[in-house]
C-alpha atoms as a PDB file:
ATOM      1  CA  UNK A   1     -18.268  12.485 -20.619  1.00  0.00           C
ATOM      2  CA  UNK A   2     -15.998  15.471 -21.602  1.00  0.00           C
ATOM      3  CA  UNK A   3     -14.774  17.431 -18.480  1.00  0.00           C
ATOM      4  CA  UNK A   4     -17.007  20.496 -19.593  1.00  0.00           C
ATOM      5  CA  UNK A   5     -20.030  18.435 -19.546  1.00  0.00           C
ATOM      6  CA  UNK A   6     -19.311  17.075 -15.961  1.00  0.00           C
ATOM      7  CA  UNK A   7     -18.794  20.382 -15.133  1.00  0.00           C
ATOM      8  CA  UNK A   8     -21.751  21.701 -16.357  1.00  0.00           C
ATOM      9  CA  UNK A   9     -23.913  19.324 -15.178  1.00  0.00           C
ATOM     10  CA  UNK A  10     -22.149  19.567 -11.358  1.00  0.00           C
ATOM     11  CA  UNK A  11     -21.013  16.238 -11.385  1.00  0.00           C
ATOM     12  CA  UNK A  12     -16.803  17.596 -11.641  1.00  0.00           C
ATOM     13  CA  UNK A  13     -15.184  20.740 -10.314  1.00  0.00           C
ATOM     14  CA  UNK A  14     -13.026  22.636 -12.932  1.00  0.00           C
ATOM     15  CA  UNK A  15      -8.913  22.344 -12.595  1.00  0.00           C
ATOM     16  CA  UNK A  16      -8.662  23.834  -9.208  1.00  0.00           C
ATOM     17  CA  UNK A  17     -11.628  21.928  -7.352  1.00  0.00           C
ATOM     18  CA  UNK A  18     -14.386  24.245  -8.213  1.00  0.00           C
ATOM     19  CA  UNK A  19     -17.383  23.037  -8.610  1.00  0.00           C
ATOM     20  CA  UNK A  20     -19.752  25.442 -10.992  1.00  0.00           C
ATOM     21  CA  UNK A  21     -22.333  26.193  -8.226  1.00  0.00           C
ATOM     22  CA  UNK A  22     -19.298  27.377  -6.089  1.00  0.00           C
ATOM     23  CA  UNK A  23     -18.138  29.794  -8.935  1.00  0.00           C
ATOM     24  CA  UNK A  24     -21.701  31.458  -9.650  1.00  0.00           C
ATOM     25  CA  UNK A  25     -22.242  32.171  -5.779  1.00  0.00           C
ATOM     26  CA  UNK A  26     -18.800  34.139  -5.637  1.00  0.00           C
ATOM     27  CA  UNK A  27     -18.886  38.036  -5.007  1.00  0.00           C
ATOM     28  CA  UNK A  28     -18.395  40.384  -7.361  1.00  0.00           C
ATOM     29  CA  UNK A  29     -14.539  40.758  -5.506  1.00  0.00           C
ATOM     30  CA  UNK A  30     -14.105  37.119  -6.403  1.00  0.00           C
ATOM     31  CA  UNK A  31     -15.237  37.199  -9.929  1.00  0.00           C
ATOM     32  CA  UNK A  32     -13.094  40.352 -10.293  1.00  0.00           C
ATOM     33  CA  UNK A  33      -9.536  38.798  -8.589  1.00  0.00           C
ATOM     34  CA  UNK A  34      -9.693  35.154 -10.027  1.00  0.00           C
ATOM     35  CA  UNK A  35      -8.732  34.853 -13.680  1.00  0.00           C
ATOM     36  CA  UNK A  36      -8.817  31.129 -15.036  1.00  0.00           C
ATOM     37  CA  UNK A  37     -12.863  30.240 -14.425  1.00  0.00           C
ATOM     38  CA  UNK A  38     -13.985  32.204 -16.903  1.00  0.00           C
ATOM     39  CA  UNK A  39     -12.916  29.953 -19.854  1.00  0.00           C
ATOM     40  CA  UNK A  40     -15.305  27.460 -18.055  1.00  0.00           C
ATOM     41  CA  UNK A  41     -18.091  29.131 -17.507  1.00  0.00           C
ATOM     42  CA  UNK A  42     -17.727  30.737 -21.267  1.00  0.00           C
ATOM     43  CA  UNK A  43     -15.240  28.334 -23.368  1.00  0.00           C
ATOM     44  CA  UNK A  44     -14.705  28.689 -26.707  1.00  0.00           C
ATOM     45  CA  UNK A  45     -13.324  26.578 -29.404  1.00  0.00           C
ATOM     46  CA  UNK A  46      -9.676  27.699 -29.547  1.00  0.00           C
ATOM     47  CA  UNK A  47      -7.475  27.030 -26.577  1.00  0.00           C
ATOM     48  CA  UNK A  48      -7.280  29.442 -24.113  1.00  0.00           C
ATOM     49  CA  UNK A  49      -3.686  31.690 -24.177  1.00  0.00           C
ATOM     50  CA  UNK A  50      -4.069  32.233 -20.481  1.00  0.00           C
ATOM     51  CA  UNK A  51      -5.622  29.550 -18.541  1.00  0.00           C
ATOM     52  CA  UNK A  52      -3.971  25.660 -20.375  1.00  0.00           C
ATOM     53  CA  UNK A  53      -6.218  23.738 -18.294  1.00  0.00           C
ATOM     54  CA  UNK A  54      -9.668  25.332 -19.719  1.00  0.00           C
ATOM     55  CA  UNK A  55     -11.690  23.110 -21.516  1.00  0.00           C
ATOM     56  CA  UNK A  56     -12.048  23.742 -25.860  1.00  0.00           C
ATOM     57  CA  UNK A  57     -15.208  23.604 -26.882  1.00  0.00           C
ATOM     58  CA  UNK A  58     -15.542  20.609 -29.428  1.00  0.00           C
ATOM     59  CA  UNK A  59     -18.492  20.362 -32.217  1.00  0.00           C
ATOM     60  CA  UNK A  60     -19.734  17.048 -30.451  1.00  0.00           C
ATOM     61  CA  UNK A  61     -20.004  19.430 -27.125  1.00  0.00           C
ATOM     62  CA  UNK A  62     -21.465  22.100 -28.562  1.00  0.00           C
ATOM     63  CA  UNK A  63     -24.594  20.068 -29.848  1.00  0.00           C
ATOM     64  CA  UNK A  64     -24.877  18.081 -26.473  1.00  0.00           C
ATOM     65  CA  UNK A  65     -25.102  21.808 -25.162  1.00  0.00           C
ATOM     66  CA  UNK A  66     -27.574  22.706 -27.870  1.00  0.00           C
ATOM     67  CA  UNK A  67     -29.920  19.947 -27.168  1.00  0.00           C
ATOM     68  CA  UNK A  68     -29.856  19.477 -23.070  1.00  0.00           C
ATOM     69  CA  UNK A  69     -31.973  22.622 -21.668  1.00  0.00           C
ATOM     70  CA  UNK A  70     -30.578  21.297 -18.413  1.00  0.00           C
ATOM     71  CA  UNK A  71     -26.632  22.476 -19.455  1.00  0.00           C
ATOM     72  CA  UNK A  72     -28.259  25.956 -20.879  1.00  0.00           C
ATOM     73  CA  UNK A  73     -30.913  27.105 -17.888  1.00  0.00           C
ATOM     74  CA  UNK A  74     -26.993  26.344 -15.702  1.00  0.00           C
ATOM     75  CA  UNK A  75     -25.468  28.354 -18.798  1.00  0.00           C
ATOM     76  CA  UNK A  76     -27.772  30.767 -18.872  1.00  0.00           C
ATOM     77  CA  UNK A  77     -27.638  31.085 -14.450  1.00  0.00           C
ATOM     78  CA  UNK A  78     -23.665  31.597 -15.775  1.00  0.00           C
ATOM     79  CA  UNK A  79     -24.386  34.686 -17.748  1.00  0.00           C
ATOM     80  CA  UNK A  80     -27.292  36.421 -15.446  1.00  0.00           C
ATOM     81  CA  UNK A  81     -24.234  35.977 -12.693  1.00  0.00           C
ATOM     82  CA  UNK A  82     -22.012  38.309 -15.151  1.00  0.00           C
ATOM     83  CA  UNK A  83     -24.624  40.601 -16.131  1.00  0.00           C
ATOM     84  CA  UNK A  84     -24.982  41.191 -12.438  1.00  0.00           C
ATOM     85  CA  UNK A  85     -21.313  41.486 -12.190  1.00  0.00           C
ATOM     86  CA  UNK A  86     -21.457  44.029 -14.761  1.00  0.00           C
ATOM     87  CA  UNK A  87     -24.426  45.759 -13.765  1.00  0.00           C
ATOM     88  CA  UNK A  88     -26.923  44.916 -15.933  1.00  0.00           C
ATOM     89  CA  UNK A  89     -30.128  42.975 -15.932  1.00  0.00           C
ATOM     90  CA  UNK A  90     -32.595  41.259 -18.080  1.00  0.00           C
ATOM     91  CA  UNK A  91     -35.909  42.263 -18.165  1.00  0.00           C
ATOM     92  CA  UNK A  92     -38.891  40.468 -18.868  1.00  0.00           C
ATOM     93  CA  UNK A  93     -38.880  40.686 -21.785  1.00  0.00           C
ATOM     94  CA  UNK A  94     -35.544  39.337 -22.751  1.00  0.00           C
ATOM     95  CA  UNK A  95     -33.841  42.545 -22.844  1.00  0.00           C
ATOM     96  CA  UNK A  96     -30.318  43.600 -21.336  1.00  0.00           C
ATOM     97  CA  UNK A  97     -30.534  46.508 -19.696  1.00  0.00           C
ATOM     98  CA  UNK A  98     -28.324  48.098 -16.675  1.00  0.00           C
ATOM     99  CA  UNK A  99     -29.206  47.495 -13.487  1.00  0.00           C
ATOM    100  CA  UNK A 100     -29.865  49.843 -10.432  1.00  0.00           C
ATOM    101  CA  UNK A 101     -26.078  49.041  -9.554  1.00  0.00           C
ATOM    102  CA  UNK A 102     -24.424  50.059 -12.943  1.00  0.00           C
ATOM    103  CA  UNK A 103     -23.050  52.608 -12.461  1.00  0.00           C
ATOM    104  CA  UNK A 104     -21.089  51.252  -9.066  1.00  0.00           C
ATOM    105  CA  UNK A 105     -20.522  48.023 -11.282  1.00  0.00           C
ATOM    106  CA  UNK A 106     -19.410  49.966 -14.198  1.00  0.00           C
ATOM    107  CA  UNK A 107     -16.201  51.819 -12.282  1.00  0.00           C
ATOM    108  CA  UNK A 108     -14.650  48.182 -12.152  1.00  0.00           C
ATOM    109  CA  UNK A 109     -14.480  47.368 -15.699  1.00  0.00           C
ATOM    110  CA  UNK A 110     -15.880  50.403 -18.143  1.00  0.00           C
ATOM    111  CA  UNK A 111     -12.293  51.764 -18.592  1.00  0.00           C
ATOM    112  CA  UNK A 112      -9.807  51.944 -21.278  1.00  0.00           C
ATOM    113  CA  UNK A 113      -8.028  48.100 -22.307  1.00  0.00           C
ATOM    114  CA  UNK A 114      -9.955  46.838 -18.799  1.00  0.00           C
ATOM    115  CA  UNK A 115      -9.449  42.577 -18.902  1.00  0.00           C
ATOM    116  CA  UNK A 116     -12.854  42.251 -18.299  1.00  0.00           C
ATOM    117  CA  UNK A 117     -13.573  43.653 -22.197  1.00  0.00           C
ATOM    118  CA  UNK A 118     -12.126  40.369 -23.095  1.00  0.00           C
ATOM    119  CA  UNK A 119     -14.455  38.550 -20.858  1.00  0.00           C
ATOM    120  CA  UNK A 120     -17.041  39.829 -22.076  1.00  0.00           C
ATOM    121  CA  UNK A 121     -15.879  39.369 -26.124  1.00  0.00           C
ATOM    122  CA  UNK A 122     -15.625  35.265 -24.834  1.00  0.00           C
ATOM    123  CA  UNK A 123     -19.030  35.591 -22.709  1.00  0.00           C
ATOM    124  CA  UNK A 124     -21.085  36.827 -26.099  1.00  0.00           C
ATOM    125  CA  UNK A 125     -18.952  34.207 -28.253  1.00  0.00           C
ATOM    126  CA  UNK A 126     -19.400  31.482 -25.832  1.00  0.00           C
ATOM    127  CA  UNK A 127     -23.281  31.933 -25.208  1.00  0.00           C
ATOM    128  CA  UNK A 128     -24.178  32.092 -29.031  1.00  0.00           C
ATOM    129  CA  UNK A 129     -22.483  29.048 -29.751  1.00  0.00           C
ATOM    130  CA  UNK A 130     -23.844  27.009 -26.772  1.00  0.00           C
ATOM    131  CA  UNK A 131     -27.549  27.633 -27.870  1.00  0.00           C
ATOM    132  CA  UNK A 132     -28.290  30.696 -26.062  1.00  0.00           C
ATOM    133  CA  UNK A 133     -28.342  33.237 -29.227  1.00  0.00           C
ATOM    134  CA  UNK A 134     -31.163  35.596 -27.901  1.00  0.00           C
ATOM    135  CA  UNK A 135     -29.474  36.230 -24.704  1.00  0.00           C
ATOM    136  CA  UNK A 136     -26.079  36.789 -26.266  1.00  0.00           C
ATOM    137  CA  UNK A 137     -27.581  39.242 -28.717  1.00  0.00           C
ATOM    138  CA  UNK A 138     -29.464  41.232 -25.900  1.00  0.00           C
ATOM    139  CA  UNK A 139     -26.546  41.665 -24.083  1.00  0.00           C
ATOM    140  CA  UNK A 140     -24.597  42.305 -27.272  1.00  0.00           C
ATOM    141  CA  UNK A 141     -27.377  45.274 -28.018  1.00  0.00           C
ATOM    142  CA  UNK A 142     -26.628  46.381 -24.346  1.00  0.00           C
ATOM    143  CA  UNK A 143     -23.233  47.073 -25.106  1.00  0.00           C
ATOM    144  CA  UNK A 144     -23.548  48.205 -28.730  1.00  0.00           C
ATOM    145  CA  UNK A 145     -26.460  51.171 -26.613  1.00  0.00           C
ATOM    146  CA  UNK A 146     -23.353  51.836 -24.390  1.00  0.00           C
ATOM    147  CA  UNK A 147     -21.021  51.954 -26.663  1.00  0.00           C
ATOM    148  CA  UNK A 148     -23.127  54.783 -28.452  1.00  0.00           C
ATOM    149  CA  UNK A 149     -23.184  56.681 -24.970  1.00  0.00           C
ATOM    150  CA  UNK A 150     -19.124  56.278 -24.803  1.00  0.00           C
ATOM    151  CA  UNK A 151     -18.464  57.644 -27.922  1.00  0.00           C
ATOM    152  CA  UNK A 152     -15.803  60.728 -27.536  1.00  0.00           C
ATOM    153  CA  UNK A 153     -14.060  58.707 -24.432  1.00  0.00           C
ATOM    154  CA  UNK A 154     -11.508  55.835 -24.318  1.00  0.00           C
ATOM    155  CA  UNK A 155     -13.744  53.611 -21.877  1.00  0.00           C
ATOM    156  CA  UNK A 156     -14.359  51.331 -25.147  1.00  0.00           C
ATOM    157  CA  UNK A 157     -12.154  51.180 -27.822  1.00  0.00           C
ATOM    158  CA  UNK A 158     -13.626  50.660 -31.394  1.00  0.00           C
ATOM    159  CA  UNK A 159     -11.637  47.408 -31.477  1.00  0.00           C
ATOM    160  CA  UNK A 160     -12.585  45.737 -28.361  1.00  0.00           C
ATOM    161  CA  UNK A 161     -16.226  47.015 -29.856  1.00  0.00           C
ATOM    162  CA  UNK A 162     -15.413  45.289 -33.226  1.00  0.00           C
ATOM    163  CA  UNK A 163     -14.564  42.226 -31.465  1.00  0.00           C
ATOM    164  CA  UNK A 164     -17.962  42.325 -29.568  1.00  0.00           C
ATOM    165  CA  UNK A 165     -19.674  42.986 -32.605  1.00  0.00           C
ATOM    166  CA  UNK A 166     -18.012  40.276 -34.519  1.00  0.00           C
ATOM    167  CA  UNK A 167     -18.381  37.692 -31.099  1.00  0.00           C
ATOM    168  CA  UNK A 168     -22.431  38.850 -31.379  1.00  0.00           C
ATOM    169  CA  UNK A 169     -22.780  37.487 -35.300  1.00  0.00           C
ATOM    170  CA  UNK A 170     -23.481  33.876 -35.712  1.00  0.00           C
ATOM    171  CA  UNK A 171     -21.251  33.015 -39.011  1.00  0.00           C
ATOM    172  CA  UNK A 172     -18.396  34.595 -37.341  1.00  0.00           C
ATOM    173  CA  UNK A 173     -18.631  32.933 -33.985  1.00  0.00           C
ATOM    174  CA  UNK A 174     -17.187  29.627 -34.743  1.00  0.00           C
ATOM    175  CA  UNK A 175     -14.625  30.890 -36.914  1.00  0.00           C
ATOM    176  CA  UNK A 176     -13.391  34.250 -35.076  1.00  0.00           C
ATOM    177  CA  UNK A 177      -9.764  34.087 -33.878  1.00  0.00           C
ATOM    178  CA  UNK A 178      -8.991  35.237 -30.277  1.00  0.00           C
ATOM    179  CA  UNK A 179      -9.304  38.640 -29.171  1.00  0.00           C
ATOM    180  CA  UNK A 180      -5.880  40.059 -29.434  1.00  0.00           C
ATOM    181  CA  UNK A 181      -4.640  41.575 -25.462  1.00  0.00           C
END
C-alpha cells in the first residue's frame, strides 16, 4: 500500500507522526503556522519543492482514489476543513460560497503573493484529479466570483488567478507544472 493510501485511509501518519484525523481537527492557527501537511492532504503529481517527504501522486494512486468513495468522503472532509479555513462553505446544493466568517477568514490569506494562494492552486489541482471534479470546480467558481470583486486591488494577482484557472480545467490538471513562488 503506497504511504498516501495508508494515510488516507488512517491506517499511517504522514512524515512527522500525523495521522490525517489529527490534521483536519487542527485550528485555523495550526493550519495557518504548519507548512508541510498540505502536500498530503492535496498531493499532486510532481514532487513537492518545499516539503521532500510529501507523497507524488502516481497514476495507479490516482485510480485507487477514483474508485474507493471511502478515500474521497476523507478527501472531500480534507477540503470542507480548508473551505472553512478560508471562509467559505458549501451549500446544499454543491455550491462554494463564503461563509458567515469570511470576511475574519479572509484577512489571513486574501492579500497580495499570500502562501496560502499556492495552497489553494494545489487544493483545486489535487481535488480534480482525485475524483472530486464538482467540488473543485465550485470552489474554483468561488474564487473566479471573488476574483471579479478584487479587480482594481493587488489581493489576487492575475497570475496566481491564471494558475487557479488552469488548476480548475481537467486537461491541464495532470500536465500543469508547479505554481511558480
Amino acid at each position: 500500500m503506497s504511504p498516501l493510501i495508508a494515510f488516507y485511509s488512517g491506517e499511517k501518519p504522514d512524515h512527522a507522526g500525523r495521522y490525517i484525523s489529527q490534521i483536519q481537527a487542527w485550528n485555523d492557527a495550526q493550519l495557518e503556522s504548519v507548512h508541510d501537511y498540505i502536500q498530503w492532504l492535496f498531493p499532486l503529481p510532481e514532487p513537492s519543492p518545499v516539503n521532500p517527504f510529501a507523497p507524488v501522486l502516481e497514476h495507479e494512486t490516482i485510480e485507487i482514489f477514483r474508485k474507493a468513495a471511502q478515500l474521497r468522503t476523507i478527501l472531500h472532509n480534507s477540503l470542507a476543513r480548508m473551505l472553512r479555513f478560508y471562509g467559505f462553505e458549501q451549500a446544499g446544493d454543491g455550491q462554494v460560497i463564503e461563509a458567515a466568517n469570511f470576511k475574519n477568514r479572509a484577512r489571513n490569506w486574501l492579500t497580495p503573493g499570500n502562501h496560502n494562494h499556492l495552497r489553494i492552486t494545489r487544493i483545486i489541482r489535487s481535488t480534480r484529479l482525485l475524483g472530486l471534479e464538482s467540488e473543485s470546480a465550485a470552489f474554483f467558481d468561488a474564487l473566479k466570483a471573488l476574483y471579479a470583486t478584487q479587480q482594481g486591488s493587488s489581493n489576487i494577482s492575475r497570475i496566481t488567478y491564471s494558475y487557479w484557472q488552469q488548476a480548475s480545467r481537467p486537461e491541464v490538471a495532470l500536465r500543469m507544472e508547479h505554481h511558480p513562488r
